[in-house]
PDB file of N, CA and C in Angstrom:
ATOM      1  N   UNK A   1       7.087  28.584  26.099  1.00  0.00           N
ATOM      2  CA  UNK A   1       8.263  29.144  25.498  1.00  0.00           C
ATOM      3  C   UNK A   1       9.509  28.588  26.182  1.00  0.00           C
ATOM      4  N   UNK A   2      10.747  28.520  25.187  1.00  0.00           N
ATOM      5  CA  UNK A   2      11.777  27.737  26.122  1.00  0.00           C
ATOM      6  C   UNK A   2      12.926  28.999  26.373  1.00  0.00           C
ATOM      7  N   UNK A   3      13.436  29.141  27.496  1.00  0.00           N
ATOM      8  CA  UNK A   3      14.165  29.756  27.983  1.00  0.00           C
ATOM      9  C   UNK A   3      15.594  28.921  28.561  1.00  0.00           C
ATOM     10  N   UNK A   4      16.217  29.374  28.558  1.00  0.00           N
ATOM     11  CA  UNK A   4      17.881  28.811  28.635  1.00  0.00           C
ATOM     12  C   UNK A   4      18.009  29.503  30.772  1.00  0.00           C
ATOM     13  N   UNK A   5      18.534  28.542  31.566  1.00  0.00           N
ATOM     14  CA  UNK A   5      19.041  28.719  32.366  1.00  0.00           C
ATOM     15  C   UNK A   5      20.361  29.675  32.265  1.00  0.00           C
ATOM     16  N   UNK A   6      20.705  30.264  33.473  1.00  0.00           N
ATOM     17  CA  UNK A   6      21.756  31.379  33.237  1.00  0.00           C
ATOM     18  C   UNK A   6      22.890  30.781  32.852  1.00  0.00           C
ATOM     19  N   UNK A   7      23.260  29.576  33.542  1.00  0.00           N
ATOM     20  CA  UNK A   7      24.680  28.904  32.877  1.00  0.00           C
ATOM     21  C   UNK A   7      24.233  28.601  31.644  1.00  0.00           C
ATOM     22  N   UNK A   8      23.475  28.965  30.746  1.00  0.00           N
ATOM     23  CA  UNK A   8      23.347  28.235  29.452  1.00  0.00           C
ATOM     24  C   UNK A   8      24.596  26.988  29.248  1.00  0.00           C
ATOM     25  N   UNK A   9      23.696  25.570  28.797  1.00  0.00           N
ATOM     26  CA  UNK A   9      24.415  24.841  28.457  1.00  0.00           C
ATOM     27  C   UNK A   9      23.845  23.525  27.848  1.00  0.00           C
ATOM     28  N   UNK A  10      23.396  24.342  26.476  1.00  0.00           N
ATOM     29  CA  UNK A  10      22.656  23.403  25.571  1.00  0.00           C
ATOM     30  C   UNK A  10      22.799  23.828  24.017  1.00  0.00           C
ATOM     31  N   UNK A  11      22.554  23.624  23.080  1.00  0.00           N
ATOM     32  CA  UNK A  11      23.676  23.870  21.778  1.00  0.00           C
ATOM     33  C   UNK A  11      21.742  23.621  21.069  1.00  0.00           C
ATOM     34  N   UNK A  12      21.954  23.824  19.997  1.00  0.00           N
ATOM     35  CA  UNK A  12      20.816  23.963  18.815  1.00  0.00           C
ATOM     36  C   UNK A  12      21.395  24.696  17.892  1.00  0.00           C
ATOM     37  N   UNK A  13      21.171  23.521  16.688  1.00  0.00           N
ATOM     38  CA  UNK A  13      21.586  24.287  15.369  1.00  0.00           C
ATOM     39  C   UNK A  13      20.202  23.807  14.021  1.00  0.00           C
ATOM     40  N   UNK A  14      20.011  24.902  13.256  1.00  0.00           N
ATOM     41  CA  UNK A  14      19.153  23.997  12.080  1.00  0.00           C
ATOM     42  C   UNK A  14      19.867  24.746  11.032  1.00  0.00           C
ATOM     43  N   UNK A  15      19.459  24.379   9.617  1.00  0.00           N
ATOM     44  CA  UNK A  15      20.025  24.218   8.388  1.00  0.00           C
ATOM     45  C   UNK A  15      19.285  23.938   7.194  1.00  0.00           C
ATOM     46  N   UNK A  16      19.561  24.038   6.238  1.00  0.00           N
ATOM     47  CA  UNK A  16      18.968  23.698   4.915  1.00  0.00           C
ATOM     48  C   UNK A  16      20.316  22.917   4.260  1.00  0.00           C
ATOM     49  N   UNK A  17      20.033  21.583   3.919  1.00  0.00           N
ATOM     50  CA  UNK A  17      21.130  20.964   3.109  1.00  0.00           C
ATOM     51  C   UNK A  17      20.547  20.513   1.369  1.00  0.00           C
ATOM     52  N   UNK A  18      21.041  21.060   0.355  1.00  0.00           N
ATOM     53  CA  UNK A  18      20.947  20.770  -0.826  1.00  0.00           C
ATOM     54  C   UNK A  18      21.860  19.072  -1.356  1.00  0.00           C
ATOM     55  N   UNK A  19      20.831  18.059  -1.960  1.00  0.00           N
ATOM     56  CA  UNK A  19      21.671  17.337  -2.385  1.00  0.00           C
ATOM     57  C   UNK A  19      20.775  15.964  -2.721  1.00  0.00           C
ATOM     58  N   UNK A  20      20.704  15.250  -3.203  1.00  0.00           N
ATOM     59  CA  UNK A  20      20.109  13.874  -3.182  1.00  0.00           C
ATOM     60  C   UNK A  20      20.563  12.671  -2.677  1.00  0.00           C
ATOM     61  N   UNK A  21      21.117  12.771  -1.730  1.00  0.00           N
ATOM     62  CA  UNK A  21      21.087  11.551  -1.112  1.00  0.00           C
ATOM     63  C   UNK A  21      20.139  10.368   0.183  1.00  0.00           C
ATOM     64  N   UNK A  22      18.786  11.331   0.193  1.00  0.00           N
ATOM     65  CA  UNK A  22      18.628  10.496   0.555  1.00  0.00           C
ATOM     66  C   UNK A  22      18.372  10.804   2.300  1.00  0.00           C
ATOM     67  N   UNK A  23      17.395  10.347   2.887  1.00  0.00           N
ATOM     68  CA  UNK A  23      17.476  10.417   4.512  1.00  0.00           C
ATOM     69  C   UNK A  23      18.375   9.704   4.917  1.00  0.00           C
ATOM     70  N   UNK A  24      18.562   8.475   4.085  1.00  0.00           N
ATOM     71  CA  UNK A  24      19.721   7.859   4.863  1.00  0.00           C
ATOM     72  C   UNK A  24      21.104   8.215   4.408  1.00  0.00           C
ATOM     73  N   UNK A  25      21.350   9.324   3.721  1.00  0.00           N
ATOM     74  CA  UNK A  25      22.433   9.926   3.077  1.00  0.00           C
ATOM     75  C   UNK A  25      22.768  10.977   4.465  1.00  0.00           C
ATOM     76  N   UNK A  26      21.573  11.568   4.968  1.00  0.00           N
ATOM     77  CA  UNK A  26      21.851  12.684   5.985  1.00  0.00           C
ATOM     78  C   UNK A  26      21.877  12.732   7.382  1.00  0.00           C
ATOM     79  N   UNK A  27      21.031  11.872   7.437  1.00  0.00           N
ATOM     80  CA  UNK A  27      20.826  11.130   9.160  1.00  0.00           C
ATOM     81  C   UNK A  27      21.616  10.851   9.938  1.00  0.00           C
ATOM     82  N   UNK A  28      22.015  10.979  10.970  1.00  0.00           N
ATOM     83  CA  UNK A  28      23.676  10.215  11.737  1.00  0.00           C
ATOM     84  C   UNK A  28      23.831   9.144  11.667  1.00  0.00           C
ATOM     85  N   UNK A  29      24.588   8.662  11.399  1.00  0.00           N
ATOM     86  CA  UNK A  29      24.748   7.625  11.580  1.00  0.00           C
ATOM     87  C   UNK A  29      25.198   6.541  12.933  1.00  0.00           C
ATOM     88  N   UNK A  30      24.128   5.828  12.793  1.00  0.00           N
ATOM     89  CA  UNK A  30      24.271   5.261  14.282  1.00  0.00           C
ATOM     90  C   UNK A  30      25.479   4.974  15.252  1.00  0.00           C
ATOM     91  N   UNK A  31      26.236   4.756  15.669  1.00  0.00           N
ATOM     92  CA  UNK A  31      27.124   4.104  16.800  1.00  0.00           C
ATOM     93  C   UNK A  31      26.865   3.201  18.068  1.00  0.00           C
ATOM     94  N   UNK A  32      26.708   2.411  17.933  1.00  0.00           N
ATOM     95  CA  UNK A  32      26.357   1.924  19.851  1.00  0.00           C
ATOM     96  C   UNK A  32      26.600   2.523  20.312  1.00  0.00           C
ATOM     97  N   UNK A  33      28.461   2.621  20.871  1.00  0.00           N
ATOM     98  CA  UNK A  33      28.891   2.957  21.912  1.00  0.00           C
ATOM     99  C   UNK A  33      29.186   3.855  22.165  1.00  0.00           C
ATOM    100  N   UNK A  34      28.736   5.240  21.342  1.00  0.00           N
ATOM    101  CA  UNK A  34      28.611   6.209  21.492  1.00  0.00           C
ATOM    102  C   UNK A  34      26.932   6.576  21.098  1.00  0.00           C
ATOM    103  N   UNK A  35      26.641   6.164  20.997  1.00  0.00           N
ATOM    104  CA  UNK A  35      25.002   6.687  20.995  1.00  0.00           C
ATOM    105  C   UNK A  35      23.818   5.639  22.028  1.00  0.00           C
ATOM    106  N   UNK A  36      23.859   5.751  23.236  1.00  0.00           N
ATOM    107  CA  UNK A  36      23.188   4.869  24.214  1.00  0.00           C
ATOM    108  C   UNK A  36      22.011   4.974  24.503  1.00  0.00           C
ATOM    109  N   UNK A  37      20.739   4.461  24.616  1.00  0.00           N
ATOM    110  CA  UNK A  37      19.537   4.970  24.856  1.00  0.00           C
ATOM    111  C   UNK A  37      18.735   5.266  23.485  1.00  0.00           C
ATOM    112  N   UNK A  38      19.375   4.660  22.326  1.00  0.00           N
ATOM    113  CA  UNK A  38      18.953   5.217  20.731  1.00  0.00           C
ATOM    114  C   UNK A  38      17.818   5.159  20.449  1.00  0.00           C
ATOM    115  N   UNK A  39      17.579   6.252  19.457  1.00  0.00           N
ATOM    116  CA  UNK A  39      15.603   5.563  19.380  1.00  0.00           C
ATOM    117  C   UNK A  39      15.650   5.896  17.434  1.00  0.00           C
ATOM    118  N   UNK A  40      15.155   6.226  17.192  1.00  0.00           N
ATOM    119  CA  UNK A  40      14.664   6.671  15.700  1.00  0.00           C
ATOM    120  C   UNK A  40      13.896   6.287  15.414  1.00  0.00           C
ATOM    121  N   UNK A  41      12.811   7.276  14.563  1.00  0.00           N
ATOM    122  CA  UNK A  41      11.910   7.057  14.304  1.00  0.00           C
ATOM    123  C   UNK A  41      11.074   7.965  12.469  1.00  0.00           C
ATOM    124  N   UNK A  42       9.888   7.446  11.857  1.00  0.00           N
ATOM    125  CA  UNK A  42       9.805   8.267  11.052  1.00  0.00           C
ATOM    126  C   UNK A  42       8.619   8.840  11.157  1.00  0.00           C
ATOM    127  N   UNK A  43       8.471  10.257  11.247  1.00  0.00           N
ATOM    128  CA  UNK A  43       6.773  10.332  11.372  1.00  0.00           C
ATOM    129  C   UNK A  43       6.534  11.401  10.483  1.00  0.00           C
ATOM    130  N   UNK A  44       5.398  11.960  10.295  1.00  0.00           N
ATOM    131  CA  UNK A  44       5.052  13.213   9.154  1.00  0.00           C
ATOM    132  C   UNK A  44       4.066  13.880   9.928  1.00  0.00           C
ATOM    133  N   UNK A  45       5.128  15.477  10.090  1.00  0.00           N
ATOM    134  CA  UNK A  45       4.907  15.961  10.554  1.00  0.00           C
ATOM    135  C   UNK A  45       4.494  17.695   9.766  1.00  0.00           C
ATOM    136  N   UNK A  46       3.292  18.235   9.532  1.00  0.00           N
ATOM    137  CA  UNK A  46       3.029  18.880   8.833  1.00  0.00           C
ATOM    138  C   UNK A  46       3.089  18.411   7.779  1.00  0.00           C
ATOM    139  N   UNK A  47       2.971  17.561   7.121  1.00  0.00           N
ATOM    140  CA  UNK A  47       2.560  16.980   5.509  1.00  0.00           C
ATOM    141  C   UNK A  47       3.851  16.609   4.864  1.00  0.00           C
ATOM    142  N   UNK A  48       5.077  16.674   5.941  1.00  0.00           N
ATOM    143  CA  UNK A  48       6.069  16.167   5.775  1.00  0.00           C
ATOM    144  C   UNK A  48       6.831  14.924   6.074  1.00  0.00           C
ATOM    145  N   UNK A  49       7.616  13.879   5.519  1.00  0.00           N
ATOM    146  CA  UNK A  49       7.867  12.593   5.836  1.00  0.00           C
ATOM    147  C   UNK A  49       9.295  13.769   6.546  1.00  0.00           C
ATOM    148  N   UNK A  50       9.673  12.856   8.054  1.00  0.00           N
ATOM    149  CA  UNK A  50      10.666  13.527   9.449  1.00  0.00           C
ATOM    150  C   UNK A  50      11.051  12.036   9.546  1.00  0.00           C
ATOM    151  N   UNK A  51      12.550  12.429   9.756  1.00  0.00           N
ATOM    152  CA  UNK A  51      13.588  11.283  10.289  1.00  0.00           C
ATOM    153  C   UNK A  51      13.814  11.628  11.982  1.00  0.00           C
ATOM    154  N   UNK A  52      13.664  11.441  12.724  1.00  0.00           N
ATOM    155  CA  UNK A  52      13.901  12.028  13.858  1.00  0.00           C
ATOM    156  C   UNK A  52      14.784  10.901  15.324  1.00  0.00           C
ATOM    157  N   UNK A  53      15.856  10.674  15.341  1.00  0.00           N
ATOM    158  CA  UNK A  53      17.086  10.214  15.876  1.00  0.00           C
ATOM    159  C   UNK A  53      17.321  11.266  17.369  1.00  0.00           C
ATOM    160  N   UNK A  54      17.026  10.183  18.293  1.00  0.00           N
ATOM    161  CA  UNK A  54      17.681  10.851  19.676  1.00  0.00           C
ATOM    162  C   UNK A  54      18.170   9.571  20.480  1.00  0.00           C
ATOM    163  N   UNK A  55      19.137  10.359  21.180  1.00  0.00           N
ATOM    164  CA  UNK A  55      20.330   9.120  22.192  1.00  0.00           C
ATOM    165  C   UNK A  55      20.868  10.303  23.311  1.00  0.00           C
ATOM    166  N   UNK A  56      22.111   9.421  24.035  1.00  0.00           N
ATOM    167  CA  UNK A  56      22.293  10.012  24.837  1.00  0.00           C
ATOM    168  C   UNK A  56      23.986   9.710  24.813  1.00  0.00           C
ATOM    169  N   UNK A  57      24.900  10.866  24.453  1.00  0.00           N
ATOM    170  CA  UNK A  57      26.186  10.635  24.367  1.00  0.00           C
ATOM    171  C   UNK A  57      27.073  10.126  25.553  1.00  0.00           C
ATOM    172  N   UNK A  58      27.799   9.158  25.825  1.00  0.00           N
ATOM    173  CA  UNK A  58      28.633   8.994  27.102  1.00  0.00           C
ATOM    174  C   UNK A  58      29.587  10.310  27.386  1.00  0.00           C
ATOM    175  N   UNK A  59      29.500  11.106  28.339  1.00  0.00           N
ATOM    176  CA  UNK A  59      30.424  12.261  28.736  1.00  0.00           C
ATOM    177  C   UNK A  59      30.650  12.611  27.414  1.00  0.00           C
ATOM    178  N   UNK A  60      29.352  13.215  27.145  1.00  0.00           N
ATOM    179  CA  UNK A  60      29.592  14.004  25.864  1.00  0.00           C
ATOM    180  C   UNK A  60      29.766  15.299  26.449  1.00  0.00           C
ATOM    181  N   UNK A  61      29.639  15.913  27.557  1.00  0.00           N
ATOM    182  CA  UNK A  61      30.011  17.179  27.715  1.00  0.00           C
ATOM    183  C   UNK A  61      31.128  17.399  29.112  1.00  0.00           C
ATOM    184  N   UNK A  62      31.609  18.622  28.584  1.00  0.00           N
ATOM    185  CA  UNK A  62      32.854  18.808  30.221  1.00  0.00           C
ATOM    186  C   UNK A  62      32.571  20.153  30.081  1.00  0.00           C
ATOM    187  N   UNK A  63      32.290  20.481  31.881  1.00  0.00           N
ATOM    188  CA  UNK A  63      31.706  21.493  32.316  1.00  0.00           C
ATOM    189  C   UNK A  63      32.080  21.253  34.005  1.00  0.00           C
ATOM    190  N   UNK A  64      33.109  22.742  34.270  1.00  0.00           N
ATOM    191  CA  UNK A  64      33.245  22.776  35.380  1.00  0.00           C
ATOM    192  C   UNK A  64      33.907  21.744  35.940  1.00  0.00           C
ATOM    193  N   UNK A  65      35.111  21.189  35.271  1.00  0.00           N
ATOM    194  CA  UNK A  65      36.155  20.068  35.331  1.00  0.00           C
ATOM    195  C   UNK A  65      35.392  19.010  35.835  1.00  0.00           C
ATOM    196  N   UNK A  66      33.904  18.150  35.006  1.00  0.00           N
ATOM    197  CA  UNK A  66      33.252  17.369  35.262  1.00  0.00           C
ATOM    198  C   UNK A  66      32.472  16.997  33.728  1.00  0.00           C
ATOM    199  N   UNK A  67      32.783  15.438  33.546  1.00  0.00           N
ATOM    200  CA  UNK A  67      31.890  15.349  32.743  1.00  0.00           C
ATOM    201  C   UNK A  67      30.805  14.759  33.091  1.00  0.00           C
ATOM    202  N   UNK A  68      29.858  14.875  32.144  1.00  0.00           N
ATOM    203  CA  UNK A  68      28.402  14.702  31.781  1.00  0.00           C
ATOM    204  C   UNK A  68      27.725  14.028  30.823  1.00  0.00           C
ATOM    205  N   UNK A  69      26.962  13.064  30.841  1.00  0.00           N
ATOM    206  CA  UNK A  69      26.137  12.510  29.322  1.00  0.00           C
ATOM    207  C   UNK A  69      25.288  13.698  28.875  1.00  0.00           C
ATOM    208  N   UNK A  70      25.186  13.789  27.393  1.00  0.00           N
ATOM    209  CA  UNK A  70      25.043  15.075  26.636  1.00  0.00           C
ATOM    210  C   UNK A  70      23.419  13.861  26.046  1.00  0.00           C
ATOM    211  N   UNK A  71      22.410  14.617  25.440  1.00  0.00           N
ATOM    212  CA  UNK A  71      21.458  14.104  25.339  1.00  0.00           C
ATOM    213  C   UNK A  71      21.047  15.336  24.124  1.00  0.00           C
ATOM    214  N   UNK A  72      20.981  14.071  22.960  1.00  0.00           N
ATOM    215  CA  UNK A  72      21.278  14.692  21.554  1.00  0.00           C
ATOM    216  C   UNK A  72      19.782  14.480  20.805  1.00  0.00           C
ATOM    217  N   UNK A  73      19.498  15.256  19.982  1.00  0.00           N
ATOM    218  CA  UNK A  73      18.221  14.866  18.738  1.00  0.00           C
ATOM    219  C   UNK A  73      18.956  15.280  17.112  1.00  0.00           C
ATOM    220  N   UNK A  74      18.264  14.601  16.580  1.00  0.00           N
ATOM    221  CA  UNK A  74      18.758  14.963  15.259  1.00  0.00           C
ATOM    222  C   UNK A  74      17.773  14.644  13.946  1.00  0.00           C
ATOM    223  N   UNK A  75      17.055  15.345  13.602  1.00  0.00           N
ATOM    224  CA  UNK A  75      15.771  15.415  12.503  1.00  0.00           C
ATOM    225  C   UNK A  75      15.878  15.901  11.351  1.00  0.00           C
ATOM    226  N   UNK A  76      15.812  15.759  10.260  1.00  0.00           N
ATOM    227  CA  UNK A  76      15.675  15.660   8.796  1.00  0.00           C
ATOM    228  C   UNK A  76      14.248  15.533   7.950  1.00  0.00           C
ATOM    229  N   UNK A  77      14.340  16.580   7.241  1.00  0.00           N
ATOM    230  CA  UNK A  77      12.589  16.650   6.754  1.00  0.00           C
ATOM    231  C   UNK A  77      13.107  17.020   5.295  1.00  0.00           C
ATOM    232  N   UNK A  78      12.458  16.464   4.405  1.00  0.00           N
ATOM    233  CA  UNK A  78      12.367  16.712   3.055  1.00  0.00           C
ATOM    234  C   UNK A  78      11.446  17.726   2.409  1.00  0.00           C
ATOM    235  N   UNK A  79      12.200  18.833   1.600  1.00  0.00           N
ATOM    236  CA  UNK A  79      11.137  20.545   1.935  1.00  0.00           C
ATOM    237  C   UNK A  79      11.022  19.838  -0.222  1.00  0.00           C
ATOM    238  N   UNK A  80      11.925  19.643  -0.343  1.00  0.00           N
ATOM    239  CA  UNK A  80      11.501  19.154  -1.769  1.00  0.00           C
ATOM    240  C   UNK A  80      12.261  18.378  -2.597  1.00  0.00           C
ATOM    241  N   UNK A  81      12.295  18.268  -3.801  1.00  0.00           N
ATOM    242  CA  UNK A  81      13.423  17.544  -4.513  1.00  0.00           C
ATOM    243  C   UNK A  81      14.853  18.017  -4.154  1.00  0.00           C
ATOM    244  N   UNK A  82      15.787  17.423  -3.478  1.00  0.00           N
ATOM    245  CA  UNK A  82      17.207  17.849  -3.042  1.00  0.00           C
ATOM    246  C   UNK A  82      17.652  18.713  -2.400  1.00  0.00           C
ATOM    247  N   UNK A  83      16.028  18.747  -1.750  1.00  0.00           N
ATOM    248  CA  UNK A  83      16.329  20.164  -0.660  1.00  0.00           C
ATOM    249  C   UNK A  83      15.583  19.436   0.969  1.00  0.00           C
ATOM    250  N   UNK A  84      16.700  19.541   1.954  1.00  0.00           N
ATOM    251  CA  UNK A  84      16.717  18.735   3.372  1.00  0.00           C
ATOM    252  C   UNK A  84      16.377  20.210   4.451  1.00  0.00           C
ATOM    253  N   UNK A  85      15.720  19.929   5.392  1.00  0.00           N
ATOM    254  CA  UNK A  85      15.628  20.777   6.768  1.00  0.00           C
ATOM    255  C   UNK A  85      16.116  19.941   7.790  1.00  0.00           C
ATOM    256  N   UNK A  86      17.043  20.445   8.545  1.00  0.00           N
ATOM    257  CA  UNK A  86      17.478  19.827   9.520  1.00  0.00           C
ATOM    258  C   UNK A  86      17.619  20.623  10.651  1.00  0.00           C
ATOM    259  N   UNK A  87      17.509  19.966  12.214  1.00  0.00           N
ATOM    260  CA  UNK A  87      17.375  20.508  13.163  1.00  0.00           C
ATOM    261  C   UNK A  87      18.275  20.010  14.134  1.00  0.00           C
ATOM    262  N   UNK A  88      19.211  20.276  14.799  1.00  0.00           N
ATOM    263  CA  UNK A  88      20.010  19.581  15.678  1.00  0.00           C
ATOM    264  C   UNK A  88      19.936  19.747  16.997  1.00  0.00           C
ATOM    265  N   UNK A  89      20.100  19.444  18.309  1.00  0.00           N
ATOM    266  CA  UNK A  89      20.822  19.998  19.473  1.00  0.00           C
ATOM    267  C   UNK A  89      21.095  19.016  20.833  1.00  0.00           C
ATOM    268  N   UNK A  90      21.275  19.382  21.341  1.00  0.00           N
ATOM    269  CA  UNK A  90      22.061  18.683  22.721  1.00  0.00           C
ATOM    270  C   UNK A  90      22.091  19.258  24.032  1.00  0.00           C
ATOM    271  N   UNK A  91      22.299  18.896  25.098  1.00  0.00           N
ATOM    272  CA  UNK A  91      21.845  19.456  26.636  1.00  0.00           C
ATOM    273  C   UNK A  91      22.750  18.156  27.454  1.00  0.00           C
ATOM    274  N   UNK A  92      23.188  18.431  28.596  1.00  0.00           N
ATOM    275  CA  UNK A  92      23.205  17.884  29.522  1.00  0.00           C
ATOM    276  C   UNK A  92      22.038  17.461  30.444  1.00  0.00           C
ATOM    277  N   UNK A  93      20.900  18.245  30.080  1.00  0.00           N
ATOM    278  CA  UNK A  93      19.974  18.002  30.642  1.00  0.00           C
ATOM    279  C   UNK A  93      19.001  16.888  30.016  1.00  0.00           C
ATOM    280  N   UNK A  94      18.430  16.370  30.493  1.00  0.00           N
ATOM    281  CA  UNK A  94      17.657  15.163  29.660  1.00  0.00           C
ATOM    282  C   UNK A  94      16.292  15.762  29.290  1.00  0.00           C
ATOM    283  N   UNK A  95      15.782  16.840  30.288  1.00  0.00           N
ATOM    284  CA  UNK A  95      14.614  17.469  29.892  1.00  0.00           C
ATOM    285  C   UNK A  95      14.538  18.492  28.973  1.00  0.00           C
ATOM    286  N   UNK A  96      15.746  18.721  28.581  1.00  0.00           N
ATOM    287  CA  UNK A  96      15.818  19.593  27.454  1.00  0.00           C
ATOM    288  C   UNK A  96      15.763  18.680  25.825  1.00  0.00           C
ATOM    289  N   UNK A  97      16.295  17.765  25.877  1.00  0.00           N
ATOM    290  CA  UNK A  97      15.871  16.877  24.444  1.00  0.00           C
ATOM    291  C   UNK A  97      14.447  16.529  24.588  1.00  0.00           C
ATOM    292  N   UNK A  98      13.557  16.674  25.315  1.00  0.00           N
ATOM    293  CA  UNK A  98      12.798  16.264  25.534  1.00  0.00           C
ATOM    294  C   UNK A  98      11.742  17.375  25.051  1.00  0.00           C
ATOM    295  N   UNK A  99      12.213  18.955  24.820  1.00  0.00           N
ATOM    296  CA  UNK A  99      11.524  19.677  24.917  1.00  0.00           C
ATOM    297  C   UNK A  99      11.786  19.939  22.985  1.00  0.00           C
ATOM    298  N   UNK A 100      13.306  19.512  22.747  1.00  0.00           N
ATOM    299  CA  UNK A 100      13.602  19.864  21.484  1.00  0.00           C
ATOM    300  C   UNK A 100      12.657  18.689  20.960  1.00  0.00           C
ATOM    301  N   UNK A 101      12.132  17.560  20.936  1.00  0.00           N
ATOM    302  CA  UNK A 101      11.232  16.588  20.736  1.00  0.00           C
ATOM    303  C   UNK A 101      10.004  17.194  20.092  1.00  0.00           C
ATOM    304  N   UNK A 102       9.519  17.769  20.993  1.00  0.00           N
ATOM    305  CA  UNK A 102       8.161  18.460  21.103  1.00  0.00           C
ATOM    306  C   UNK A 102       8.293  19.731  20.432  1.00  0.00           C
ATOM    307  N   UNK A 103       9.157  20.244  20.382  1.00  0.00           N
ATOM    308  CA  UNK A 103       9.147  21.717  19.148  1.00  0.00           C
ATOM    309  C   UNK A 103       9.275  20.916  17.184  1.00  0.00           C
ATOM    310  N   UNK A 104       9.807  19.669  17.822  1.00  0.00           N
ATOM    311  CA  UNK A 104       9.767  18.776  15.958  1.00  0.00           C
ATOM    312  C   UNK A 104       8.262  19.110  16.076  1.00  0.00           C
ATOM    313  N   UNK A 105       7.707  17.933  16.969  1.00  0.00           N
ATOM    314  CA  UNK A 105       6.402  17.541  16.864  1.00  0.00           C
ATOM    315  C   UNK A 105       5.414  18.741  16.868  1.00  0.00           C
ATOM    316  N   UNK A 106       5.736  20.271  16.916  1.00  0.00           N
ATOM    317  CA  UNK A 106       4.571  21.096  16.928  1.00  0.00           C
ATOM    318  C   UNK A 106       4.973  21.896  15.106  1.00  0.00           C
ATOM    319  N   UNK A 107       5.831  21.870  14.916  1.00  0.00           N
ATOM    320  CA  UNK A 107       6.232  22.243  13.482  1.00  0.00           C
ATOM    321  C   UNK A 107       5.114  22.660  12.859  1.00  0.00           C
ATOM    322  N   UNK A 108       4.559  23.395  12.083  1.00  0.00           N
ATOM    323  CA  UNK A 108       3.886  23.977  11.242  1.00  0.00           C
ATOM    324  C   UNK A 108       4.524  24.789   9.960  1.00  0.00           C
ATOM    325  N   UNK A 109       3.676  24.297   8.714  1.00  0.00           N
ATOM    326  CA  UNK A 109       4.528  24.988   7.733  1.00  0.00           C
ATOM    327  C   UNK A 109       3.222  24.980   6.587  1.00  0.00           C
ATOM    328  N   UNK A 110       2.734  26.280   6.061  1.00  0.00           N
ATOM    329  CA  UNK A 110       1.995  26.703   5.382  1.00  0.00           C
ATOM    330  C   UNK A 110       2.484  25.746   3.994  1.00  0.00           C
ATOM    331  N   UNK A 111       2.203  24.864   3.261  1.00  0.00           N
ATOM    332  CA  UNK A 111       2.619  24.465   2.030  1.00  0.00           C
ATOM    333  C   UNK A 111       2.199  25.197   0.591  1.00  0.00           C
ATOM    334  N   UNK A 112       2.778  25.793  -0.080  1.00  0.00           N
ATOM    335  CA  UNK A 112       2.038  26.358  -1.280  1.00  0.00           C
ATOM    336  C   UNK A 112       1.976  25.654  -2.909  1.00  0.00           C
TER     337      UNK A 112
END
């Protein structure tokens, strides 16, 4: 189970987006020089085709009049015709994208 340190300081958001455009309509769009360490990848996960995008932002975060590289994921799953699941989040910590990784990869979803 994942638990947040007392300074919490890690962000997670998910969503449902309606629309047809497309994984590559929803996906971030890349940057070099702001996205360092990039990976992406596509895998199917629960019987689902997953876009799944992680990097590592330059002083993407300020905390305690100090910045920090922020270490981002960003995944996209197709639930049906024009209907997107998406999962977001970020950490200063590197072992925390690491953990949001592994909650894509355990996903389970009853299909009917």
């Amino acid at each position: 189970m994942f638990e947040s340190p007392g300074d919490f300081r890690h962000s997670m958001a998910s969503g449902v987006i309606r629309g047809n455009l497309g994984f590559a309509g929803y996906r971030r769009f890349y940057q070099a020089e702001l996205m360092l360490d990039y990976s992406e990848c596509y895998e199917v996960i629960a019987g689902y085709q997953v876009s799944i995008q992680a990097w590592r932002t330059p002083n993407g975060v300020f905390r305690n009049f100090k910045r920090s590289d922020r270490f981002d994921v960003f995944a996209i799953l197709q639930l049906g015709p024009g209907v997107y699941f998406y999962e977001t989040g970020g950490s200063d910590l590197r072992s925390v994208q690491d953990q949001i990784l592994i909650s894509l990869r355990m996903l389970r979803h009853e299909r009917k």
